[in-house]
PDB file of N, CA and C in Angstrom:
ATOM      1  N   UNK A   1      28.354  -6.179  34.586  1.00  0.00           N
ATOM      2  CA  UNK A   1      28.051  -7.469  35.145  1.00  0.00           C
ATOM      3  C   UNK A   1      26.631  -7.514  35.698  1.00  0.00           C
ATOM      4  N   UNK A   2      25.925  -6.298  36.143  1.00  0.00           N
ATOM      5  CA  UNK A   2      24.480  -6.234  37.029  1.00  0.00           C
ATOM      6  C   UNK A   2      23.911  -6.239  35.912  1.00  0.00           C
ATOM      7  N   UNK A   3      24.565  -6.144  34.708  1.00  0.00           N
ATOM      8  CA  UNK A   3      23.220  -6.074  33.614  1.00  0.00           C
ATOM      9  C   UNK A   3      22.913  -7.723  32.869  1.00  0.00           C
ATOM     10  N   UNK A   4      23.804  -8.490  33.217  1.00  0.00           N
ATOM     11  CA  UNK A   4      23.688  -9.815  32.830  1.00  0.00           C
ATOM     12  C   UNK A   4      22.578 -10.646  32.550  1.00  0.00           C
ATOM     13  N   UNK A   5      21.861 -10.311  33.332  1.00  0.00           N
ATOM     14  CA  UNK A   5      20.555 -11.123  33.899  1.00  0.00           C
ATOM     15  C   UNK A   5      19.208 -10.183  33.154  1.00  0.00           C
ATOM     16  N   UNK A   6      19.558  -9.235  33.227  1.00  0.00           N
ATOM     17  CA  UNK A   6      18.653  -7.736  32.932  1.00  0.00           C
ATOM     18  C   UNK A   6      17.615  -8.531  31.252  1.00  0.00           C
ATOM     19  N   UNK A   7      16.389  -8.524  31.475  1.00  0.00           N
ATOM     20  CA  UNK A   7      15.529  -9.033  30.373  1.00  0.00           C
ATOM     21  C   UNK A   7      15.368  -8.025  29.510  1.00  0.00           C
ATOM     22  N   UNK A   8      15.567  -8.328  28.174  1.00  0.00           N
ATOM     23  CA  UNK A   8      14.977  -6.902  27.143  1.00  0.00           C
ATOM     24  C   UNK A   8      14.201  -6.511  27.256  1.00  0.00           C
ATOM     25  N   UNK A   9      13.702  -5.139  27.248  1.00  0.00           N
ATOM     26  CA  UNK A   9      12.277  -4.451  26.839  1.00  0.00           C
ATOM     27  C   UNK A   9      11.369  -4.695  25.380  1.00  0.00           C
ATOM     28  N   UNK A  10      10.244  -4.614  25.481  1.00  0.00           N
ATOM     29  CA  UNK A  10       9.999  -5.058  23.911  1.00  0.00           C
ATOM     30  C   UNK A  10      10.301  -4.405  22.989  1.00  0.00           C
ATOM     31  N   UNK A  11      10.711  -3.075  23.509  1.00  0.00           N
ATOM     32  CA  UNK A  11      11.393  -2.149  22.275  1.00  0.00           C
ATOM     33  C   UNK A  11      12.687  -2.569  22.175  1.00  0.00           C
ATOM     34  N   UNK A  12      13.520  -3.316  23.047  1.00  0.00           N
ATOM     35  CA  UNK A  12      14.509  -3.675  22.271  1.00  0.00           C
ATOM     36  C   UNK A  12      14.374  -4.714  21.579  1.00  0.00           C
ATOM     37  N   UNK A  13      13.550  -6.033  21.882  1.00  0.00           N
ATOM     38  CA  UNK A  13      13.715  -6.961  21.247  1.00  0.00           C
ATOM     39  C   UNK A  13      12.831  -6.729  19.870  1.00  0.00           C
ATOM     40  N   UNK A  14      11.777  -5.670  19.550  1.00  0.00           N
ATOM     41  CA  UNK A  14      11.199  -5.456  18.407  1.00  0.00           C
ATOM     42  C   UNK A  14      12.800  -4.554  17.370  1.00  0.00           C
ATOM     43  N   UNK A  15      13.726  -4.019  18.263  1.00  0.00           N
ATOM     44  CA  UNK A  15      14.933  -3.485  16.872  1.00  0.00           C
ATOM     45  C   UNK A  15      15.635  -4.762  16.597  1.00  0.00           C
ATOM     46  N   UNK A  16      16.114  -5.591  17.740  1.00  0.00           N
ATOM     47  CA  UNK A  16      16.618  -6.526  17.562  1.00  0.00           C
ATOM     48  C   UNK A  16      16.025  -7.633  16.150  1.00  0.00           C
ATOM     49  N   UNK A  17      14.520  -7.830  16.437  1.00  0.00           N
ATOM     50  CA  UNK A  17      13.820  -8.442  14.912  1.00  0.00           C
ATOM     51  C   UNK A  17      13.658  -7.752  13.604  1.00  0.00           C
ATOM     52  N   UNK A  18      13.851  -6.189  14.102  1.00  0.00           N
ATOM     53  CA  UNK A  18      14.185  -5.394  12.795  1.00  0.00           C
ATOM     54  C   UNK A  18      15.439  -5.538  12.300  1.00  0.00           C
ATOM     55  N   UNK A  19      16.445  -5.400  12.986  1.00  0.00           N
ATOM     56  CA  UNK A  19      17.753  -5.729  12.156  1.00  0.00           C
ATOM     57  C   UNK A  19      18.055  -6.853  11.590  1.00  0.00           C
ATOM     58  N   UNK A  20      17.737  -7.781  12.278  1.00  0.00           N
ATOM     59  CA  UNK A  20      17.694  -9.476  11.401  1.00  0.00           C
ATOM     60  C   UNK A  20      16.937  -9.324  10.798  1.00  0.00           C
ATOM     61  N   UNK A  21      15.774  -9.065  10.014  1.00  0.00           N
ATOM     62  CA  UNK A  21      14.841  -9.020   8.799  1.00  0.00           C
ATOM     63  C   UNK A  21      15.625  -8.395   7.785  1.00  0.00           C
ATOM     64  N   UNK A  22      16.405  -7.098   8.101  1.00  0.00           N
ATOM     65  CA  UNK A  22      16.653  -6.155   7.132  1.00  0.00           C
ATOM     66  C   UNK A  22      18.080  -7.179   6.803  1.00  0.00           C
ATOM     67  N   UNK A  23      18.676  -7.476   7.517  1.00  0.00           N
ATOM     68  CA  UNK A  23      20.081  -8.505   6.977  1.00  0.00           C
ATOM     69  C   UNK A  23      19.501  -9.592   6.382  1.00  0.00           C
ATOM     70  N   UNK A  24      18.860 -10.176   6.914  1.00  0.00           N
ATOM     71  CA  UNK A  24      18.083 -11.541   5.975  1.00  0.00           C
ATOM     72  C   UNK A  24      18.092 -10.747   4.549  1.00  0.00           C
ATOM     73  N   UNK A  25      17.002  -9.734   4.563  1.00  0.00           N
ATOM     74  CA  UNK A  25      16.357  -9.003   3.148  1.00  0.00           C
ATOM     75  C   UNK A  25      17.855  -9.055   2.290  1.00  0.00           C
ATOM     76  N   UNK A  26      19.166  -8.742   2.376  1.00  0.00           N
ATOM     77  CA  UNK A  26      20.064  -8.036   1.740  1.00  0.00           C
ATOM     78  C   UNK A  26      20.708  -9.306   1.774  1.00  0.00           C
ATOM     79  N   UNK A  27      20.900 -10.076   2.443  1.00  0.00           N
ATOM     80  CA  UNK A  27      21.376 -11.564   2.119  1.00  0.00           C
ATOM     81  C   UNK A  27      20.594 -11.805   1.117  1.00  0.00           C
ATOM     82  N   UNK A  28      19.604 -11.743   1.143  1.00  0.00           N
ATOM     83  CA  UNK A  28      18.435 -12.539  -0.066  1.00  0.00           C
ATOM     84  C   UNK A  28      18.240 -11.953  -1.040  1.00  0.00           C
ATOM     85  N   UNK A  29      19.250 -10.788  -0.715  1.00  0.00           N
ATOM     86  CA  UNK A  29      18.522  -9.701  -2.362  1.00  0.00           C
ATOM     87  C   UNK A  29      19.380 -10.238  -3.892  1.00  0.00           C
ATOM     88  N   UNK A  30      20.540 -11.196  -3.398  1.00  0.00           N
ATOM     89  CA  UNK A  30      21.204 -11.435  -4.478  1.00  0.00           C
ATOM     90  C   UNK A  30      20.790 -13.168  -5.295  1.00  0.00           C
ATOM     91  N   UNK A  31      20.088 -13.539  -4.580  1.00  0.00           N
ATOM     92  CA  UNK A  31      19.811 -14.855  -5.107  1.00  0.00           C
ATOM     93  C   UNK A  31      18.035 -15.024  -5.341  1.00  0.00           C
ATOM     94  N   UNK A  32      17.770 -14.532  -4.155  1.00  0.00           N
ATOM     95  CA  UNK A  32      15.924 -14.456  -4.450  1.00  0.00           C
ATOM     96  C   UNK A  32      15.460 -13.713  -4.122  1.00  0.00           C
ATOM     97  N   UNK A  33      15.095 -12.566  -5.090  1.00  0.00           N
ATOM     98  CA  UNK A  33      14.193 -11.198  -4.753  1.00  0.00           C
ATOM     99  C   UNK A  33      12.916 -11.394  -4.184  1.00  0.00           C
ATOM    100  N   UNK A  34      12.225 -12.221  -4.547  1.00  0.00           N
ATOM    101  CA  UNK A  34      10.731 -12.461  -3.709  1.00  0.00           C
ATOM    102  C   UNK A  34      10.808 -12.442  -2.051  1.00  0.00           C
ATOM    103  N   UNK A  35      11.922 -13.401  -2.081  1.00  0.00           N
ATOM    104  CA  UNK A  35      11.893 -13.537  -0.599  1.00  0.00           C
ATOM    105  C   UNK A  35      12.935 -12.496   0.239  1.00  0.00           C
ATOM    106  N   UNK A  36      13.631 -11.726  -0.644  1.00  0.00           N
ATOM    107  CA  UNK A  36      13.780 -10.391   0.270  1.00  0.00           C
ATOM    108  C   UNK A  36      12.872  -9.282   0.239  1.00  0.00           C
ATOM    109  N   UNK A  37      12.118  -9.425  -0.861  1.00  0.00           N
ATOM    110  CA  UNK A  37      11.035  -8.154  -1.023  1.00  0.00           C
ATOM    111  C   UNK A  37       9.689  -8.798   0.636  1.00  0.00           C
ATOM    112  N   UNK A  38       9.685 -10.034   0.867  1.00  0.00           N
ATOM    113  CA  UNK A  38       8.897 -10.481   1.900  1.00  0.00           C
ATOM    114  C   UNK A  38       9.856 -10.179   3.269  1.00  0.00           C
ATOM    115  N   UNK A  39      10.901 -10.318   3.650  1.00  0.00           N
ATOM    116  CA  UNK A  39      11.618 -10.117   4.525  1.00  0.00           C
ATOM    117  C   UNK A  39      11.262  -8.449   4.488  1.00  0.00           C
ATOM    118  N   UNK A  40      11.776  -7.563   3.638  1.00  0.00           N
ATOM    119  CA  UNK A  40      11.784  -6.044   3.838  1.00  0.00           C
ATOM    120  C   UNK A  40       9.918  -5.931   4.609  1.00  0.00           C
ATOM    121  N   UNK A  41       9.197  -6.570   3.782  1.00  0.00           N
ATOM    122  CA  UNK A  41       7.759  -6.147   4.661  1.00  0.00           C
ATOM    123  C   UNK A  41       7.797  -6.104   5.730  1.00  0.00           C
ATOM    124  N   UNK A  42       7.784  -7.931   5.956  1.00  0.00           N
ATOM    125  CA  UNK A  42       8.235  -8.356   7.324  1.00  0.00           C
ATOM    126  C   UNK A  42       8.897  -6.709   8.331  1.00  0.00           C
ATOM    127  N   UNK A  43      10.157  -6.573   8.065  1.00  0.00           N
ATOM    128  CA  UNK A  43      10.508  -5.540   8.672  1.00  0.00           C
ATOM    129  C   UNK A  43      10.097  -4.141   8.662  1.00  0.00           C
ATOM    130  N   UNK A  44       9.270  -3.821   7.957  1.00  0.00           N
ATOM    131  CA  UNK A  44       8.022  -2.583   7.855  1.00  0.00           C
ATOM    132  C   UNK A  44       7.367  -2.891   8.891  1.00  0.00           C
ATOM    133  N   UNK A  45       6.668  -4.250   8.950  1.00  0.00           N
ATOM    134  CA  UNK A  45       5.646  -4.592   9.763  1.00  0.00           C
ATOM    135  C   UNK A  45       6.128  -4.448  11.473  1.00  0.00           C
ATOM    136  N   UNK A  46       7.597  -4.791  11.613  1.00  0.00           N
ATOM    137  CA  UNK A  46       8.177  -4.204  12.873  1.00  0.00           C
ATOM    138  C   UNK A  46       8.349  -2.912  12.729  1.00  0.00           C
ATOM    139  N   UNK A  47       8.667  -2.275  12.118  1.00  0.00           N
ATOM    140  CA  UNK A  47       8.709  -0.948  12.041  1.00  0.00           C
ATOM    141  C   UNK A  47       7.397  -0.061  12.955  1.00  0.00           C
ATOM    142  N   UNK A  48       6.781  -0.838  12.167  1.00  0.00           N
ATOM    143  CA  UNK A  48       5.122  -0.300  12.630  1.00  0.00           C
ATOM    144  C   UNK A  48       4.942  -0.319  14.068  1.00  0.00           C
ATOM    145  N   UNK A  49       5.451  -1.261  14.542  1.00  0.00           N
ATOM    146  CA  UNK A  49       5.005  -1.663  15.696  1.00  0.00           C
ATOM    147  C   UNK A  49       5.858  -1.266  17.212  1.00  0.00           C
ATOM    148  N   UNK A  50       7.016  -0.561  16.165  1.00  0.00           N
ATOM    149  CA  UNK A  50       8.281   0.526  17.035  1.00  0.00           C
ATOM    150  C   UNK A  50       7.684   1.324  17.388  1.00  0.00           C
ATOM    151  N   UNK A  51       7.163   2.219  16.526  1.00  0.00           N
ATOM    152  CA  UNK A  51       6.591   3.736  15.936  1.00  0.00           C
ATOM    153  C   UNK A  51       5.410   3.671  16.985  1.00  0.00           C
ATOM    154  N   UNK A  52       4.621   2.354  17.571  1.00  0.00           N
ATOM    155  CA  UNK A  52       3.398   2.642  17.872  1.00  0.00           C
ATOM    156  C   UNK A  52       3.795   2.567  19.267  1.00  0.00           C
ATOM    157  N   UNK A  53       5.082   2.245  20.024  1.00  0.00           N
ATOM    158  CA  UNK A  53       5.481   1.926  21.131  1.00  0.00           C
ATOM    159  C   UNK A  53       5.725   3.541  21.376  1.00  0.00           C
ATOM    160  N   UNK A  54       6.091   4.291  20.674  1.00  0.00           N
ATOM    161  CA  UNK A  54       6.979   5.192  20.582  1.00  0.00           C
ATOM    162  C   UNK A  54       5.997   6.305  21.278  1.00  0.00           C
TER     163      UNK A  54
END
């Protein structure tokens, strides 16, 4: 309950935008490859930006 209020850190909210990119990507991998091959970047590009927190 004390954690209710508690604001994310940017390292969580940068996995949090990594996991929705990578589900977008795999939603999208069956109807439009372009735009999951742009989503997977997209989520590289958070990746990057984990790694540099790290």
């Amino acid at each position: 309950m004390f954690g209710l209020f508690k604001k994310k850190s940017e390292k969580e909210k940068l996995q949090d935008q990594y996991e929705k990119l990578l589900k977008e990507a795999h939603n999208l991998s069956t109807t439009n490859r372009k735009m999951s091959d742009q989503k997977t970047f997209e989520a590289d590009e958070v990746m990057k930006q984990l790694e540099k927190l790290n």
